[in-house]
N, C-alpha and C. Protein backbone atom coordinates (compact mmCIF):
# COMPACT_ATOMS: atom_id res chain seq x y z
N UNK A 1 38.64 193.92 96.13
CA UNK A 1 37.37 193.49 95.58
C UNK A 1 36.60 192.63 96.58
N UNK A 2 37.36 191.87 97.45
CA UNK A 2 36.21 190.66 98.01
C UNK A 2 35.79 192.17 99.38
N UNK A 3 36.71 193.02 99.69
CA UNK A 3 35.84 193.85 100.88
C UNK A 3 34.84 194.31 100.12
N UNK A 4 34.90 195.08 99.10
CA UNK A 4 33.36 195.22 98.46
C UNK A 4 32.51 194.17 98.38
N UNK A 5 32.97 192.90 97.93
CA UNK A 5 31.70 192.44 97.75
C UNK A 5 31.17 191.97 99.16
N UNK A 6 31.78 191.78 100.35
CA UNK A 6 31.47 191.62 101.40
C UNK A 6 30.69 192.57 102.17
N UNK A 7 31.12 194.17 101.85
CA UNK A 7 30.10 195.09 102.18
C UNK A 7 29.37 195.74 101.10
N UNK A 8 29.72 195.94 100.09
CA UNK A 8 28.96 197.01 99.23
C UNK A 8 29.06 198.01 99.28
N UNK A 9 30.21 198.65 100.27
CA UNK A 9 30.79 199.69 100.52
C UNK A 9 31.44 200.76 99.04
N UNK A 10 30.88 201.35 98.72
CA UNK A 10 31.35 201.74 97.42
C UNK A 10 33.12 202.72 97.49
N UNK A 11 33.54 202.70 98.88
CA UNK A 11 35.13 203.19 98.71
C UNK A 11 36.02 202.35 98.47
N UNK A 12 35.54 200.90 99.10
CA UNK A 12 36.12 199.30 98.31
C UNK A 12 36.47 199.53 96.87
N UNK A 13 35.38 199.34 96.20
CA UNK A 13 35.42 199.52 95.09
C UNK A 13 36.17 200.28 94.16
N UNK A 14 36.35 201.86 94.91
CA UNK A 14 36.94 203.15 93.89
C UNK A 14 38.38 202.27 94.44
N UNK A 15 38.74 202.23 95.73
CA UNK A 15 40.25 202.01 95.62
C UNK A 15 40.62 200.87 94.80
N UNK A 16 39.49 199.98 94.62
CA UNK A 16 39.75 198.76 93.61
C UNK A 16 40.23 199.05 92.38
N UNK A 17 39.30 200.13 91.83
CA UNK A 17 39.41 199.97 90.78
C UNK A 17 40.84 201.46 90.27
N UNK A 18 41.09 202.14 91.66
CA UNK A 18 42.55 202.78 91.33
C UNK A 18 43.40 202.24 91.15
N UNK A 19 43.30 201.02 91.75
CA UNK A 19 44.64 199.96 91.92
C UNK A 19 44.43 199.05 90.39
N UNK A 20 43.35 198.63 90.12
CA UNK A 20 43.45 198.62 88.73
C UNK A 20 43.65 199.07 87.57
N UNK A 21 43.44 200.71 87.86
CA UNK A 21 44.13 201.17 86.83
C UNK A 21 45.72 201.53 86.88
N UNK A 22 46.45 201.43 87.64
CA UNK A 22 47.81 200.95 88.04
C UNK A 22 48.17 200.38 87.70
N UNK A 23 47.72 198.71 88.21
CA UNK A 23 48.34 197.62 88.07
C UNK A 23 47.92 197.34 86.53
N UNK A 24 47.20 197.85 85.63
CA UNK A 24 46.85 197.54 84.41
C UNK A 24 48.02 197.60 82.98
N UNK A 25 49.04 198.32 83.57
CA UNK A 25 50.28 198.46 83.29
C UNK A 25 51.18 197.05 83.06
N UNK A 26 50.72 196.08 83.90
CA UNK A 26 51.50 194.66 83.86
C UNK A 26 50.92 194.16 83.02
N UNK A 27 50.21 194.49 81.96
CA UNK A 27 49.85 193.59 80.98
C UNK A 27 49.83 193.77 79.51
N UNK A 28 50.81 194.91 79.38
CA UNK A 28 51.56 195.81 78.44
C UNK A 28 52.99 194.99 78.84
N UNK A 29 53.36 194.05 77.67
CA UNK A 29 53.92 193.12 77.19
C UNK A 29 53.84 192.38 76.21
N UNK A 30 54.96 192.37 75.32
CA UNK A 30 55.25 191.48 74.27
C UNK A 30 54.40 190.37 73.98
N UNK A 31 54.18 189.63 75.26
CA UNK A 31 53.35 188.67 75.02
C UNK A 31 52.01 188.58 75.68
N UNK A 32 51.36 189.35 76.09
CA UNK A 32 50.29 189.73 76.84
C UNK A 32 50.23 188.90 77.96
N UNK A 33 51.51 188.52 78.65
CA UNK A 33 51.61 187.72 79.81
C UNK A 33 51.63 188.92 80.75
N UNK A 34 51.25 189.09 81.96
CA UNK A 34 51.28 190.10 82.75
C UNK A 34 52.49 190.38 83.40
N UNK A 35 53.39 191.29 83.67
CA UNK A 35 54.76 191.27 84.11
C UNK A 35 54.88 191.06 85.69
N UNK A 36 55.34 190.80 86.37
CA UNK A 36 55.30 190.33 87.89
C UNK A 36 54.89 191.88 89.05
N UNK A 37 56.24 192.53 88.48
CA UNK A 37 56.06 193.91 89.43
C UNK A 37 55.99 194.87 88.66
N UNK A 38 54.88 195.53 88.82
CA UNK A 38 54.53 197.35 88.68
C UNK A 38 55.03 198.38 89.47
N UNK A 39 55.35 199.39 88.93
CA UNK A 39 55.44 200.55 90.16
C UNK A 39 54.56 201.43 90.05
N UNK A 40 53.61 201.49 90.86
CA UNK A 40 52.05 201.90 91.50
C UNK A 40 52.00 203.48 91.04
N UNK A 41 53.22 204.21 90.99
CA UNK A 41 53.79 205.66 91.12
C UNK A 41 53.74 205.43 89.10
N UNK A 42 55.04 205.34 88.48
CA UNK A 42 55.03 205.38 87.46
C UNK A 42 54.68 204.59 86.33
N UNK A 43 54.46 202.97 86.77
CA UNK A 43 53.55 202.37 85.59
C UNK A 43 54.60 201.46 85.02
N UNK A 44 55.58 201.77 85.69
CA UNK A 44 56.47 200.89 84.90
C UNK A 44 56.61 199.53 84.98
N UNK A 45 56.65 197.78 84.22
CA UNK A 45 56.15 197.12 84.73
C UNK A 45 57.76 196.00 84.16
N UNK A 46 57.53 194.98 84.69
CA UNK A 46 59.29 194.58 84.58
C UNK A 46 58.82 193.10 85.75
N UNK A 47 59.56 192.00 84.91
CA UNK A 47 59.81 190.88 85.79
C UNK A 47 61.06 191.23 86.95
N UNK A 48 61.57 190.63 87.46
CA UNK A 48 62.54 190.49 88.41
C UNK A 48 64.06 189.67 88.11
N UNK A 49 65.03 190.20 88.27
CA UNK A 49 65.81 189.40 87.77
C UNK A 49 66.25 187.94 88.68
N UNK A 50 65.90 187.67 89.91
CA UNK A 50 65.58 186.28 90.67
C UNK A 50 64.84 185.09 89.57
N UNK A 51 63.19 185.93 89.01
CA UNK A 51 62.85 185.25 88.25
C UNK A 51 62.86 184.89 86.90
N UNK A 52 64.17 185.15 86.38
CA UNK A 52 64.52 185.13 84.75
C UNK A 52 63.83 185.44 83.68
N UNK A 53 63.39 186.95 84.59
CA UNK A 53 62.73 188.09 83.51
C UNK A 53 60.94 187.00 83.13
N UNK A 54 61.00 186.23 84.00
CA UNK A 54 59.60 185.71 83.94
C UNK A 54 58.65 186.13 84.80
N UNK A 55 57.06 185.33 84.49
CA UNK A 55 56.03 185.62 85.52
C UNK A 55 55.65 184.39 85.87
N UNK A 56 55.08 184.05 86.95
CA UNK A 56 54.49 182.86 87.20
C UNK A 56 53.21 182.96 86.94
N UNK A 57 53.32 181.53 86.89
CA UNK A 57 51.91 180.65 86.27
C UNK A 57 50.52 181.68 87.10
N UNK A 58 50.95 181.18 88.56
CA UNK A 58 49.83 181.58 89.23
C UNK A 58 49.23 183.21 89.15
N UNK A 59 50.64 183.68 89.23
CA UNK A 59 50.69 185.86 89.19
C UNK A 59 49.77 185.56 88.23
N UNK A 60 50.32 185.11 87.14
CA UNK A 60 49.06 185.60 86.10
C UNK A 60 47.66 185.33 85.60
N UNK A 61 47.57 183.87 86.50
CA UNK A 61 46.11 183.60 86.33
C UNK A 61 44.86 184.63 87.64
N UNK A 62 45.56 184.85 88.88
CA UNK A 62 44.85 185.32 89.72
C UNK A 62 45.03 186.88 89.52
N UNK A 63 46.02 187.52 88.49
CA UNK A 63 45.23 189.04 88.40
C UNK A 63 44.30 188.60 87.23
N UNK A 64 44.36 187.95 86.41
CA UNK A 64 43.15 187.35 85.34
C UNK A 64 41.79 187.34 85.59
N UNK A 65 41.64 186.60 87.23
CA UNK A 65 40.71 186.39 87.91
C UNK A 65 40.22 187.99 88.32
N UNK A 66 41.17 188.49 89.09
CA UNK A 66 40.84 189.73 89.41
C UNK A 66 40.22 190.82 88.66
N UNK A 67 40.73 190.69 87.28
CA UNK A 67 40.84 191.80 86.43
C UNK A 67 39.23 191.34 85.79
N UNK A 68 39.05 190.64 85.49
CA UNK A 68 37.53 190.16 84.98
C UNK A 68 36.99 190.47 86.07
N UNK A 69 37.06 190.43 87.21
CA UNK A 69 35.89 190.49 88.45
C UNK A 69 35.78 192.20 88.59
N UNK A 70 36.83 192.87 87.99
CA UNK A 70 36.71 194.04 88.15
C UNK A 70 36.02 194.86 87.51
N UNK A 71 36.22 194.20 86.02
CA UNK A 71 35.53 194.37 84.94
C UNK A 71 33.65 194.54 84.95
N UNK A 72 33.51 193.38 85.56
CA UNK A 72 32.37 193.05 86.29
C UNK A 72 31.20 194.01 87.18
N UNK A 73 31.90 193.96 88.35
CA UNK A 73 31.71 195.09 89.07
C UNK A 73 31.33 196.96 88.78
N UNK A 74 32.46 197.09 87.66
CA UNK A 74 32.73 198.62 87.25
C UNK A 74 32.27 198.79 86.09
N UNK A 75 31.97 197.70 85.41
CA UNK A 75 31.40 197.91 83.79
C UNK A 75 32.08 198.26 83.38
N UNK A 76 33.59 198.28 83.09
CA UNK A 76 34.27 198.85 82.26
C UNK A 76 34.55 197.16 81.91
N UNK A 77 34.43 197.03 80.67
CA UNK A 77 35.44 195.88 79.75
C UNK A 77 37.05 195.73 79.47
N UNK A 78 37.47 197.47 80.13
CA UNK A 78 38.85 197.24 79.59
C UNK A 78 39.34 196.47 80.41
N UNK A 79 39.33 196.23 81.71
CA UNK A 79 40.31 195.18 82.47
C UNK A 79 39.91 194.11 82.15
N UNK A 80 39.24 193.23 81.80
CA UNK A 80 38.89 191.86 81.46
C UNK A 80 39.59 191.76 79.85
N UNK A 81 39.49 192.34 79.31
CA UNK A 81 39.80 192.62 77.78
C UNK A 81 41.50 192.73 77.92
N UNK A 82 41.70 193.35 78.80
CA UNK A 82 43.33 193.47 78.35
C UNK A 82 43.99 192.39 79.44
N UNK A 83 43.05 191.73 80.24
CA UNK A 83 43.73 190.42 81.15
C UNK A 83 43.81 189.10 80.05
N UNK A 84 42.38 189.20 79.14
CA UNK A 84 42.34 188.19 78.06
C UNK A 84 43.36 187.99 77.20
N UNK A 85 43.72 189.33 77.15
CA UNK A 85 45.34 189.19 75.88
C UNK A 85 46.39 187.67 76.41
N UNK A 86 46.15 187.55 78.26
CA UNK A 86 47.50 186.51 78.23
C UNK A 86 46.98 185.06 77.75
N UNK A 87 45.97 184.89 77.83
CA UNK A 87 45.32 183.48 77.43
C UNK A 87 45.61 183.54 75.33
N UNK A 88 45.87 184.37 75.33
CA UNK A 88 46.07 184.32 73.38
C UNK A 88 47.74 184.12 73.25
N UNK A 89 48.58 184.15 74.71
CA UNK A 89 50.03 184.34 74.24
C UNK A 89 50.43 182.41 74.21
């Protein structure tokens, strides 16, 4: 996202928003906390067992950030809408 907004390059953007629909998978959880790692290929989304099946504070506020800015950009509401779910857990 910030190379788009730095150029306006609109292939920024599409890969942005492929990778968002990917990574949109980490936020399909029990508690609408976002899960740490995705796999980009199948969607599958899963903490780590290092981190005791948790996410950190930060992982989940800065795809939050991301996911609204994407939202933004693409006019689609669903990534901001389904990043909002972790602020209700």
């Amino acid at each position: 996202l910030s190379a788009y907004a730095w150029s306006n390059d609109e292939a920024f953007l599409e890969k942005a928003e492929d990778l968002g629909k990917r990574l949109i998978y980490a936020f399909i959880s029990p508690s609408g906390i976002p899960y740490y790692l995705v796999n980009l290929r199948t969607g599958n989304a899963t903490n780590p067992n290092w981190s005791r099946k948790s996410t950190r504070i930060a992982t989940a506020g800065s795809l939050q950030l991301e996911f609204r800015q994407l939202s933004k950009v693409t006019g689609n509401e669903t990534y901001a809408k389904r990043s909002e779910q972790a602020m209700d857990a």
